[in-house]
PDB file of N, CA and C in Angstrom:
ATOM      1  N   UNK A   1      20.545  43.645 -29.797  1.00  0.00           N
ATOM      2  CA  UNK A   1      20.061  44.782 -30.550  1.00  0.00           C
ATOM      3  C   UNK A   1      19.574  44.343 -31.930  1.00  0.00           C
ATOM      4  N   UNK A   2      20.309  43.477 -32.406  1.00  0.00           N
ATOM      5  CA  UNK A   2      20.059  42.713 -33.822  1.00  0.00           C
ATOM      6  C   UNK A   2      18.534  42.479 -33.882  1.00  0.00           C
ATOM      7  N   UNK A   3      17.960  41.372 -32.499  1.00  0.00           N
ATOM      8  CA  UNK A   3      16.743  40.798 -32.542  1.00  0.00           C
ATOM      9  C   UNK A   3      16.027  41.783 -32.394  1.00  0.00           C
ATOM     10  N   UNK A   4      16.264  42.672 -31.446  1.00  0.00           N
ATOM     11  CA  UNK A   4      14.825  43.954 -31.827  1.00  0.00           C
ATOM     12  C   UNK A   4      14.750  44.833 -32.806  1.00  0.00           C
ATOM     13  N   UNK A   5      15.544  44.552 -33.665  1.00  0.00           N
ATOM     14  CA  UNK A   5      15.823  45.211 -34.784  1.00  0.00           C
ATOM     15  C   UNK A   5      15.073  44.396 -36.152  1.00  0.00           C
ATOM     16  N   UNK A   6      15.023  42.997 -35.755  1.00  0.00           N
ATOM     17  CA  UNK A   6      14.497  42.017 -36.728  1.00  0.00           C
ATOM     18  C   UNK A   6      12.841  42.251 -36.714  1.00  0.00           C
ATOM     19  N   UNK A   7      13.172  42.295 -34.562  1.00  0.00           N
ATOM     20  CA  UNK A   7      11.407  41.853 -34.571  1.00  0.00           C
ATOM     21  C   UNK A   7      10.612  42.992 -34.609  1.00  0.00           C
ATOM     22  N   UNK A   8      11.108  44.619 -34.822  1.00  0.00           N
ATOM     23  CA  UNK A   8      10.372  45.510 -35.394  1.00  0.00           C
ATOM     24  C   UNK A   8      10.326  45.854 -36.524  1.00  0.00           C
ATOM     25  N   UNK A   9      11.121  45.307 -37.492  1.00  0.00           N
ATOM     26  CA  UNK A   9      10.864  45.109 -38.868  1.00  0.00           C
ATOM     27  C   UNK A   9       9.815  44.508 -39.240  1.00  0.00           C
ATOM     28  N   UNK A  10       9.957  43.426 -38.454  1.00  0.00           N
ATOM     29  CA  UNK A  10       9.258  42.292 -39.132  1.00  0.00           C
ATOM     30  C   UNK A  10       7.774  42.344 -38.768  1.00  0.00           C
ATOM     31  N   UNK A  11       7.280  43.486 -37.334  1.00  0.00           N
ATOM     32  CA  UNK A  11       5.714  43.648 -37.065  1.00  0.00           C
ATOM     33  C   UNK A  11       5.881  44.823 -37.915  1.00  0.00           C
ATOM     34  N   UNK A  12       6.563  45.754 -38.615  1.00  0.00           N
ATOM     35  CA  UNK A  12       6.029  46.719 -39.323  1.00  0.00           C
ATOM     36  C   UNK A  12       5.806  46.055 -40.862  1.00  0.00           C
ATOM     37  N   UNK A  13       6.079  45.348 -40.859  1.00  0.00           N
ATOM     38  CA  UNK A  13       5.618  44.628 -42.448  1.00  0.00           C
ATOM     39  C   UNK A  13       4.568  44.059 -42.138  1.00  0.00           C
ATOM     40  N   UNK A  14       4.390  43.117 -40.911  1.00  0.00           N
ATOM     41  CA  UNK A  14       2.827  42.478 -40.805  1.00  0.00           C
ATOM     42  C   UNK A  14       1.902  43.742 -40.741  1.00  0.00           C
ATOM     43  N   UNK A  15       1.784  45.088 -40.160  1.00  0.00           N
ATOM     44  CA  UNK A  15       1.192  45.848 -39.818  1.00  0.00           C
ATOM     45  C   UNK A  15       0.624  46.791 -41.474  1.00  0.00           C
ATOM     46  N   UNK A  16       1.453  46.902 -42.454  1.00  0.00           N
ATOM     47  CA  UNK A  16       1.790  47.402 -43.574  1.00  0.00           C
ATOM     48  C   UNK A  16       0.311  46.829 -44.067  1.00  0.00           C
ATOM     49  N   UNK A  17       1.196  45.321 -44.694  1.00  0.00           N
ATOM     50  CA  UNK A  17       0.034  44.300 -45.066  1.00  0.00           C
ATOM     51  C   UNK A  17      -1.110  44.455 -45.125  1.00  0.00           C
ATOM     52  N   UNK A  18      -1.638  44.756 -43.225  1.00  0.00           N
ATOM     53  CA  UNK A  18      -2.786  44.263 -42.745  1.00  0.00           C
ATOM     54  C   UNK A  18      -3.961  45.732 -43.378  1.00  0.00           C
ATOM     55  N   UNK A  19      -2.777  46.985 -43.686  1.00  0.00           N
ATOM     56  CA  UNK A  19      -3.506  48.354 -44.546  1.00  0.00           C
ATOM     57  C   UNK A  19      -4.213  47.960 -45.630  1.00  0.00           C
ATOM     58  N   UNK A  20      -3.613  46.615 -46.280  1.00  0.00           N
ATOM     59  CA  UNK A  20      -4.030  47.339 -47.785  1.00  0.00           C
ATOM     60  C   UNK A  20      -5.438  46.999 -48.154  1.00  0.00           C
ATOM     61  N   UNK A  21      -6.404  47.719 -49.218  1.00  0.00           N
ATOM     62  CA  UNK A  21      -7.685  47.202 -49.405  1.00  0.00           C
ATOM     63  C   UNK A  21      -7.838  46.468 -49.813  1.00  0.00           C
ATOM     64  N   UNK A  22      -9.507  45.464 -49.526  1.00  0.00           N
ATOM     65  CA  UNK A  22      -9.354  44.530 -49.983  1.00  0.00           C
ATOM     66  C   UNK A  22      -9.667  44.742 -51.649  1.00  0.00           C
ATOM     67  N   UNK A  23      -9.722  44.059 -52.448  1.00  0.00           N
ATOM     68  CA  UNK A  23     -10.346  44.138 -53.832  1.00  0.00           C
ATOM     69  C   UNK A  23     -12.236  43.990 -53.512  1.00  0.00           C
ATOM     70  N   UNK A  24     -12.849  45.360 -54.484  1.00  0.00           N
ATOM     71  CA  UNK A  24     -14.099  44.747 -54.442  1.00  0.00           C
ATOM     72  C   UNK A  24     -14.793  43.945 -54.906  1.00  0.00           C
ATOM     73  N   UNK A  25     -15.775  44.091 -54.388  1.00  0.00           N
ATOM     74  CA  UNK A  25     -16.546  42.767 -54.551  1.00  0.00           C
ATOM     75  C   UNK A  25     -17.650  43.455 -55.640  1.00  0.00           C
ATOM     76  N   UNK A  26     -17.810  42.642 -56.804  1.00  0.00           N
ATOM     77  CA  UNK A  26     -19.095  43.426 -57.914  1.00  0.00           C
ATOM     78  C   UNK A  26     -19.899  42.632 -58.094  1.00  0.00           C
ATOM     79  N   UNK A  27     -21.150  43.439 -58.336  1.00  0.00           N
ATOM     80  CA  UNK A  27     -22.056  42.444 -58.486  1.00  0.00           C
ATOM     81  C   UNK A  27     -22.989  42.828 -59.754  1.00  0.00           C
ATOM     82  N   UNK A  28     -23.661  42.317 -60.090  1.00  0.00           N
ATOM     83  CA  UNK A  28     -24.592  42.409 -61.446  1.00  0.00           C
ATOM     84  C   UNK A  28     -25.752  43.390 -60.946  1.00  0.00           C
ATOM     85  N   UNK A  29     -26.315  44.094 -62.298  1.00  0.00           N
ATOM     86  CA  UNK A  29     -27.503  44.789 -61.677  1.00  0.00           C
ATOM     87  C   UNK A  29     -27.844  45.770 -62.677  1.00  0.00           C
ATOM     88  N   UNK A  30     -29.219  45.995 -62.629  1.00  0.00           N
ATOM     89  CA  UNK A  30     -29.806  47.192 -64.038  1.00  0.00           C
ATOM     90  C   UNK A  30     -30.511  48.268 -63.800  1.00  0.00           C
ATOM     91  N   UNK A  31     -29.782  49.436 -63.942  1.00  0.00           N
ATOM     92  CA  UNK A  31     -30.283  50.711 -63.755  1.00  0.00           C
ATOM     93  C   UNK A  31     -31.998  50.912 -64.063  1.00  0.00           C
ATOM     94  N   UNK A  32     -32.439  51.014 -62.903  1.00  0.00           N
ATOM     95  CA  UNK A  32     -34.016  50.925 -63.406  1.00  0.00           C
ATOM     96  C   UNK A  32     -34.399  52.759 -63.172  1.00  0.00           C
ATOM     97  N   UNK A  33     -33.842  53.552 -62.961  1.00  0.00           N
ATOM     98  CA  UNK A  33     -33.884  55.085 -62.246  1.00  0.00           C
ATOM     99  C   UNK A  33     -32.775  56.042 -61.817  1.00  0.00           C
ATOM    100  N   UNK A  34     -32.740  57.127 -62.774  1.00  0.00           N
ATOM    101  CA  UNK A  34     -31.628  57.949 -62.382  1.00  0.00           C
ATOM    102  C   UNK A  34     -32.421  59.083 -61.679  1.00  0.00           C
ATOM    103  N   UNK A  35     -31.680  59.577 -60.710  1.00  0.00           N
ATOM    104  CA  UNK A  35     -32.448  60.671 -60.370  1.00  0.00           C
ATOM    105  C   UNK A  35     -30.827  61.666 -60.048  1.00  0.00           C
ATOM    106  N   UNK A  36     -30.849  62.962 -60.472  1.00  0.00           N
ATOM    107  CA  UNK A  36     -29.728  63.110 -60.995  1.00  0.00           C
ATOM    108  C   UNK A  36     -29.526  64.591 -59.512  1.00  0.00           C
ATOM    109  N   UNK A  37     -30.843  65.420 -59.467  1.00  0.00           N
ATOM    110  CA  UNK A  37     -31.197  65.970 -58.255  1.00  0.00           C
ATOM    111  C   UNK A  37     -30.353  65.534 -57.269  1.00  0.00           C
ATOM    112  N   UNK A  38     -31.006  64.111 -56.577  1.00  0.00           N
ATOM    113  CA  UNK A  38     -30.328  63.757 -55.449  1.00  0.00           C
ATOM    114  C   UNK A  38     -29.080  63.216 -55.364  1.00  0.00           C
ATOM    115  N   UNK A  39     -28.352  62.264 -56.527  1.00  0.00           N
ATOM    116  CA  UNK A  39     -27.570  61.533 -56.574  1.00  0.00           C
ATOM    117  C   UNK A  39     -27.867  60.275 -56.500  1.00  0.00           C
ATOM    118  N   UNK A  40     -28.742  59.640 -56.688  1.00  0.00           N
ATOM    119  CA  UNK A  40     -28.933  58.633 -56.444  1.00  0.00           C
ATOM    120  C   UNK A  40     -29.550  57.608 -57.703  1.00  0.00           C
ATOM    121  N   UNK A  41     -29.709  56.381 -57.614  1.00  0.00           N
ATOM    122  CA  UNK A  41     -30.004  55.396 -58.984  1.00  0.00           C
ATOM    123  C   UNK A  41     -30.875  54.260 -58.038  1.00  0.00           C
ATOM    124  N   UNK A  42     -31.647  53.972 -58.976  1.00  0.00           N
ATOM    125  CA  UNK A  42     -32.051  52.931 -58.165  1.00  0.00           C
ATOM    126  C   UNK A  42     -31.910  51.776 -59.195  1.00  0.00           C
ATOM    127  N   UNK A  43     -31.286  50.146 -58.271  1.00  0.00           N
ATOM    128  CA  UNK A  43     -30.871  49.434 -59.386  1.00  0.00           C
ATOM    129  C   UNK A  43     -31.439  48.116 -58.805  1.00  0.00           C
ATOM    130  N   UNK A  44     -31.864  47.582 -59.918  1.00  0.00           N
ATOM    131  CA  UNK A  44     -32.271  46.009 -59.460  1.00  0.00           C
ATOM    132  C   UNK A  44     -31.218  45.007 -59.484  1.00  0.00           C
ATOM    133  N   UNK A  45     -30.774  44.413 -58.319  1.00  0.00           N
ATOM    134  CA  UNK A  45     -29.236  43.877 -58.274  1.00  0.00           C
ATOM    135  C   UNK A  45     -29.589  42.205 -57.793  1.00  0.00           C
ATOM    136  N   UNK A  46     -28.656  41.397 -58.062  1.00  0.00           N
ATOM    137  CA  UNK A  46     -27.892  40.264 -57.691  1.00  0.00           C
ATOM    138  C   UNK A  46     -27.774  40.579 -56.397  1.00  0.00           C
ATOM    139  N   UNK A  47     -27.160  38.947 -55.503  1.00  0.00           N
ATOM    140  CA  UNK A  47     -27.301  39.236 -54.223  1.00  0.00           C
ATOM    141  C   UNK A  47     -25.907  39.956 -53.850  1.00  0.00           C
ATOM    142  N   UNK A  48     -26.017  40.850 -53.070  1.00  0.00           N
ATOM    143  CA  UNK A  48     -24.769  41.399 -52.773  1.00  0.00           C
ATOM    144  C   UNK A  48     -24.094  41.317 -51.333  1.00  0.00           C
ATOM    145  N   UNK A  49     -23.192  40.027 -51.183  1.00  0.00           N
ATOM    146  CA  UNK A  49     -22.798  39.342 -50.384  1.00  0.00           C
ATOM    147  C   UNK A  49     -21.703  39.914 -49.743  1.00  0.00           C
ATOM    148  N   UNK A  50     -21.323  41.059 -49.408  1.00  0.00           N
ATOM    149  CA  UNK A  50     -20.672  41.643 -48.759  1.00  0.00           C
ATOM    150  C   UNK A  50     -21.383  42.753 -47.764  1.00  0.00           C
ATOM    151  N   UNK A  51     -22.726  42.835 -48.225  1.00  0.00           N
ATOM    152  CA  UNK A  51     -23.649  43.537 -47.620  1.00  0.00           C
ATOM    153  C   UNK A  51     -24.584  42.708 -46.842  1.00  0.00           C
ATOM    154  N   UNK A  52     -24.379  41.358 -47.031  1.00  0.00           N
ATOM    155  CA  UNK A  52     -25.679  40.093 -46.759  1.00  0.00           C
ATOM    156  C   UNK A  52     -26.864  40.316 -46.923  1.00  0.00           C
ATOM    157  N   UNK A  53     -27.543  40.820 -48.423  1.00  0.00           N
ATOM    158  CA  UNK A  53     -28.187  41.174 -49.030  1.00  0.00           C
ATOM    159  C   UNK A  53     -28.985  39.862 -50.171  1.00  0.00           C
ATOM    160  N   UNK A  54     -29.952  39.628 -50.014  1.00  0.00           N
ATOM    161  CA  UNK A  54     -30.355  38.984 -51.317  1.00  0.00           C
ATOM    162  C   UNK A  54     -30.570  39.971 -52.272  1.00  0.00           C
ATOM    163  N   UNK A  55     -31.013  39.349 -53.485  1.00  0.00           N
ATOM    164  CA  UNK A  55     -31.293  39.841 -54.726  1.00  0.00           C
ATOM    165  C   UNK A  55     -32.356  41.376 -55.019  1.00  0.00           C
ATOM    166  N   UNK A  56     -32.550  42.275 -54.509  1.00  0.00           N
ATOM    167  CA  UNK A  56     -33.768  42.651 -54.925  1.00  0.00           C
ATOM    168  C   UNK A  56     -33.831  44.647 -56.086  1.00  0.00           C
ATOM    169  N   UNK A  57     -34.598  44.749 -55.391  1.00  0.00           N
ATOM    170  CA  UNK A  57     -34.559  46.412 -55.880  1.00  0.00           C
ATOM    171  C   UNK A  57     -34.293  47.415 -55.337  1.00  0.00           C
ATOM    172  N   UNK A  58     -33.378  48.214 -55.159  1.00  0.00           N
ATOM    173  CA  UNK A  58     -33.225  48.923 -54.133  1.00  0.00           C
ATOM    174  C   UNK A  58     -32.586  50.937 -54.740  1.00  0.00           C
ATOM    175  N   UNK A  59     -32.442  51.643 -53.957  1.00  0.00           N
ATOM    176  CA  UNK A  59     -31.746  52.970 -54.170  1.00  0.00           C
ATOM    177  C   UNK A  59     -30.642  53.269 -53.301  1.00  0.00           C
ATOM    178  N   UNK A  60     -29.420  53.427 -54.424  1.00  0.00           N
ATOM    179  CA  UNK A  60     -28.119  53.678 -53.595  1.00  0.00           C
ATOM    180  C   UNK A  60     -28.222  55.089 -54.201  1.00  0.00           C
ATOM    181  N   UNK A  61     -26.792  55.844 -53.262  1.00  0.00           N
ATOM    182  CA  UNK A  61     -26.372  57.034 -53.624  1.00  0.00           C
ATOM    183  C   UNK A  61     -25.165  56.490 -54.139  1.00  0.00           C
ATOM    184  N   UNK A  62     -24.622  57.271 -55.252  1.00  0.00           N
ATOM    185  CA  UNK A  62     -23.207  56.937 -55.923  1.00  0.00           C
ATOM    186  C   UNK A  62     -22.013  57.916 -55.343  1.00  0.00           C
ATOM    187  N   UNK A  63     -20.996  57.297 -54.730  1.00  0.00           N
ATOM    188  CA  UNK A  63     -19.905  57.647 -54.384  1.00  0.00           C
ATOM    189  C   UNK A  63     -19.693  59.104 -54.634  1.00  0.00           C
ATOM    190  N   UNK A  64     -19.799  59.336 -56.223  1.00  0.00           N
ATOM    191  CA  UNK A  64     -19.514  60.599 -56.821  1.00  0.00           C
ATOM    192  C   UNK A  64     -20.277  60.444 -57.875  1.00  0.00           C
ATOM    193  N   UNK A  65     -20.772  62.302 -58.079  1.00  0.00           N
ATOM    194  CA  UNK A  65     -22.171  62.564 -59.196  1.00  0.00           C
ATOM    195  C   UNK A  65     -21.272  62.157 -60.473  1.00  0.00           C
ATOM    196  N   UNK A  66     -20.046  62.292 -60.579  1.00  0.00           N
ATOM    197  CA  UNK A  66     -19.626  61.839 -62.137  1.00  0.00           C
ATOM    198  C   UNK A  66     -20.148  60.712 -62.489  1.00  0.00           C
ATOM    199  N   UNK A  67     -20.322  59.827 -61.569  1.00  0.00           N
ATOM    200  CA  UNK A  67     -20.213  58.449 -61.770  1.00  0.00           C
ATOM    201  C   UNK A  67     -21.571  58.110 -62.363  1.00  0.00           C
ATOM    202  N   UNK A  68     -22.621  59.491 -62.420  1.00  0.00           N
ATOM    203  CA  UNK A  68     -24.037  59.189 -62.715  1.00  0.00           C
ATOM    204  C   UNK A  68     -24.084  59.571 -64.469  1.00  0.00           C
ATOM    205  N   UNK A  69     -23.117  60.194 -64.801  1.00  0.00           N
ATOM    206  CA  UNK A  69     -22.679  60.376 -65.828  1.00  0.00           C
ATOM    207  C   UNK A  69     -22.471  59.334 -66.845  1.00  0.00           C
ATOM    208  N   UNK A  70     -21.955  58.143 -66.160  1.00  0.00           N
ATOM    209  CA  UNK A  70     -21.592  56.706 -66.752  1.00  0.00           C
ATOM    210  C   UNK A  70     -22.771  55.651 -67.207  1.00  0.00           C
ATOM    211  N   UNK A  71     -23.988  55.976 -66.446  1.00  0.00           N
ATOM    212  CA  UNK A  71     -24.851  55.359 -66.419  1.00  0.00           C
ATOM    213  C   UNK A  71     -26.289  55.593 -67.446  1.00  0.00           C
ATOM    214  N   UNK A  72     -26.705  54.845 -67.599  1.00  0.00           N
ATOM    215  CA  UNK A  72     -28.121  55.069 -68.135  1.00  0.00           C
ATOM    216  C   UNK A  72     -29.524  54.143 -68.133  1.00  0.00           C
ATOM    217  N   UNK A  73     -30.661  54.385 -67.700  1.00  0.00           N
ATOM    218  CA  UNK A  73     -31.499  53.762 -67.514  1.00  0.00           C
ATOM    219  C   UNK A  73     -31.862  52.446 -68.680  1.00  0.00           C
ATOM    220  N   UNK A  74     -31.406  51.229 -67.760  1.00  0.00           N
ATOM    221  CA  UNK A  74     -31.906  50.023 -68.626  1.00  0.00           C
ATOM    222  C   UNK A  74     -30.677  49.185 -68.828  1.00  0.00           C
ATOM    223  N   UNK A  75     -29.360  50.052 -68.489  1.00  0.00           N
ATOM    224  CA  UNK A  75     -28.198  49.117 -68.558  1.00  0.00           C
ATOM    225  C   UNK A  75     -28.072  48.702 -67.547  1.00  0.00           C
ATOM    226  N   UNK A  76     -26.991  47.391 -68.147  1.00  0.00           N
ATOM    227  CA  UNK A  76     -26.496  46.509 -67.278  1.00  0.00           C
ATOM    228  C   UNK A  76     -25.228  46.776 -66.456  1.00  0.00           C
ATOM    229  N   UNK A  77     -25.015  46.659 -65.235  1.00  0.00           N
ATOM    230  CA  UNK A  77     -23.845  46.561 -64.908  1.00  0.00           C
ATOM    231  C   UNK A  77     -23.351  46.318 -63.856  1.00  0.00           C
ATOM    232  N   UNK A  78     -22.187  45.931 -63.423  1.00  0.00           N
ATOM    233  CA  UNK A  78     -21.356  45.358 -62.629  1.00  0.00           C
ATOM    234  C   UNK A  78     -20.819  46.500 -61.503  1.00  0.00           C
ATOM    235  N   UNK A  79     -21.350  46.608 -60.561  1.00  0.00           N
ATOM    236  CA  UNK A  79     -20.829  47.383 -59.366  1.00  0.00           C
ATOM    237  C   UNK A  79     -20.448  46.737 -58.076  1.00  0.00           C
ATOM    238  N   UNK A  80     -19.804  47.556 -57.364  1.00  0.00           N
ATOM    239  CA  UNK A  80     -19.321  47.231 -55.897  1.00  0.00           C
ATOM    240  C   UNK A  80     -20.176  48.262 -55.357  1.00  0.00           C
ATOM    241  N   UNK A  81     -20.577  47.974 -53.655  1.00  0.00           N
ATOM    242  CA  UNK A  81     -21.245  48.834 -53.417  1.00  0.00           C
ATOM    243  C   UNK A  81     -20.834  48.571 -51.435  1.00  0.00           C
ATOM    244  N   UNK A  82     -21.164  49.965 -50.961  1.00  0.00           N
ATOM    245  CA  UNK A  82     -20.880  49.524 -49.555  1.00  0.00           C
ATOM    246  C   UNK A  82     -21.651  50.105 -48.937  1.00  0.00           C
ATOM    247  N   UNK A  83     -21.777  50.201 -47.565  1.00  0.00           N
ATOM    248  CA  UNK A  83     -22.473  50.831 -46.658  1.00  0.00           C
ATOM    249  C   UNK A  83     -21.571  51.962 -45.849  1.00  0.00           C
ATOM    250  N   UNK A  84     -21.824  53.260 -46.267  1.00  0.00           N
ATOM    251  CA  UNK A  84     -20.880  54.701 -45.972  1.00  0.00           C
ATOM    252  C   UNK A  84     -21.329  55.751 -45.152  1.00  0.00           C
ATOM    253  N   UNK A  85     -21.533  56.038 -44.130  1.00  0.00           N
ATOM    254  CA  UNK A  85     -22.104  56.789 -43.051  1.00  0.00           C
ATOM    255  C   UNK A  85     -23.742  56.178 -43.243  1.00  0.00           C
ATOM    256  N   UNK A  86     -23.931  55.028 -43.266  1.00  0.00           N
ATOM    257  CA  UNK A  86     -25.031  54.828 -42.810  1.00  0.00           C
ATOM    258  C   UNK A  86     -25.829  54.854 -44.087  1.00  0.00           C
ATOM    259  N   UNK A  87     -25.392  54.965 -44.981  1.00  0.00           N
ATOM    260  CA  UNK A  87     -25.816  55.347 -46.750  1.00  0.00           C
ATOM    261  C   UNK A  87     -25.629  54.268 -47.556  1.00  0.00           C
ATOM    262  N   UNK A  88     -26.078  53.009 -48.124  1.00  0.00           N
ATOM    263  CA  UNK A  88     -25.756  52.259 -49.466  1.00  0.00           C
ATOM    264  C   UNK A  88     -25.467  53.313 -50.066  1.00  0.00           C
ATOM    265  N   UNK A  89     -24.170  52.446 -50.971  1.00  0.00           N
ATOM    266  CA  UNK A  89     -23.533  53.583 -51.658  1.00  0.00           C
ATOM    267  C   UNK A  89     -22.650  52.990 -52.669  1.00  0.00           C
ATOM    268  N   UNK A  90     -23.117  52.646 -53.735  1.00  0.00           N
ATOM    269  CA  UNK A  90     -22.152  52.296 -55.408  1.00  0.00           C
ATOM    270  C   UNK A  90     -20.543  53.198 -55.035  1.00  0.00           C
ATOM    271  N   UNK A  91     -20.030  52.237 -54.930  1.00  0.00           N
ATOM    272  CA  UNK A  91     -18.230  52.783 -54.955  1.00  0.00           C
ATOM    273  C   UNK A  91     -17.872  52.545 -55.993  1.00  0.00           C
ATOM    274  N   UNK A  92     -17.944  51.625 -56.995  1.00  0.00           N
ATOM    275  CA  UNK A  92     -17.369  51.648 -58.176  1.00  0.00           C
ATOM    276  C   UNK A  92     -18.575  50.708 -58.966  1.00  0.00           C
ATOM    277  N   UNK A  93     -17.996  51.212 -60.630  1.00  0.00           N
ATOM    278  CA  UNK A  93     -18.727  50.852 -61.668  1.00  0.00           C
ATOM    279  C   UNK A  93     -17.748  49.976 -62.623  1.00  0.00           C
ATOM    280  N   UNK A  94     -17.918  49.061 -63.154  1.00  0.00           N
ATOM    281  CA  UNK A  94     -16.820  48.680 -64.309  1.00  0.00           C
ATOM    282  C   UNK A  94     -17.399  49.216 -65.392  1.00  0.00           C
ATOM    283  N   UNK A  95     -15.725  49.120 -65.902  1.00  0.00           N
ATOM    284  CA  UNK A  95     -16.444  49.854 -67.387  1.00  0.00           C
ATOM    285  C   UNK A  95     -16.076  48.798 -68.777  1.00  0.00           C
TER     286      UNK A  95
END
């Protein structure tokens, strides 16, 4: 009873683990377009290697409209970004 007691401990901790997120990944890039209507920015970015993306120009939608709030045409900045029902999509901004 001991050992199945060990060895379901011990897959609910590997299983735990295997939840947590990873840290994102950010990348460089400069607000060239807010468009505040749709939600969306369009930013000229670094390659974004979690997407297998080279470098270029492109239009994401941002996670959340606050987040368009943070921004302004011509700055620089450091985002994570993913692919979300089929949508590029800025998940986070550093600040």
């Amino acid at each position: 009873m001991k050992t199945i007691t060990t060895i379901l401990l011990s897959a609910s901790l590997l299983f735990a683990g295997a939840a947590t997120p990873f840290a994102a990944e950010y990348t460089k890039g400069t607000i060239r377009k807010i468009d505040t209507k749709t939600g969306k920015v369009t930013i000229a970015h670094e390659e974004l290697k979690n997407l297998d993306m080279p470098a270029m120009t492109m239009v994401f939608v941002m996670a959340e409209a606050a987040m368009l709030d943070t921004v302004k045409e011509g700055q620089t900045i450091e985002f994570a970004a993913d692919r979300i029902k089929g949508k590029l999509t800025v998940t986070e901004i550093k600040q």
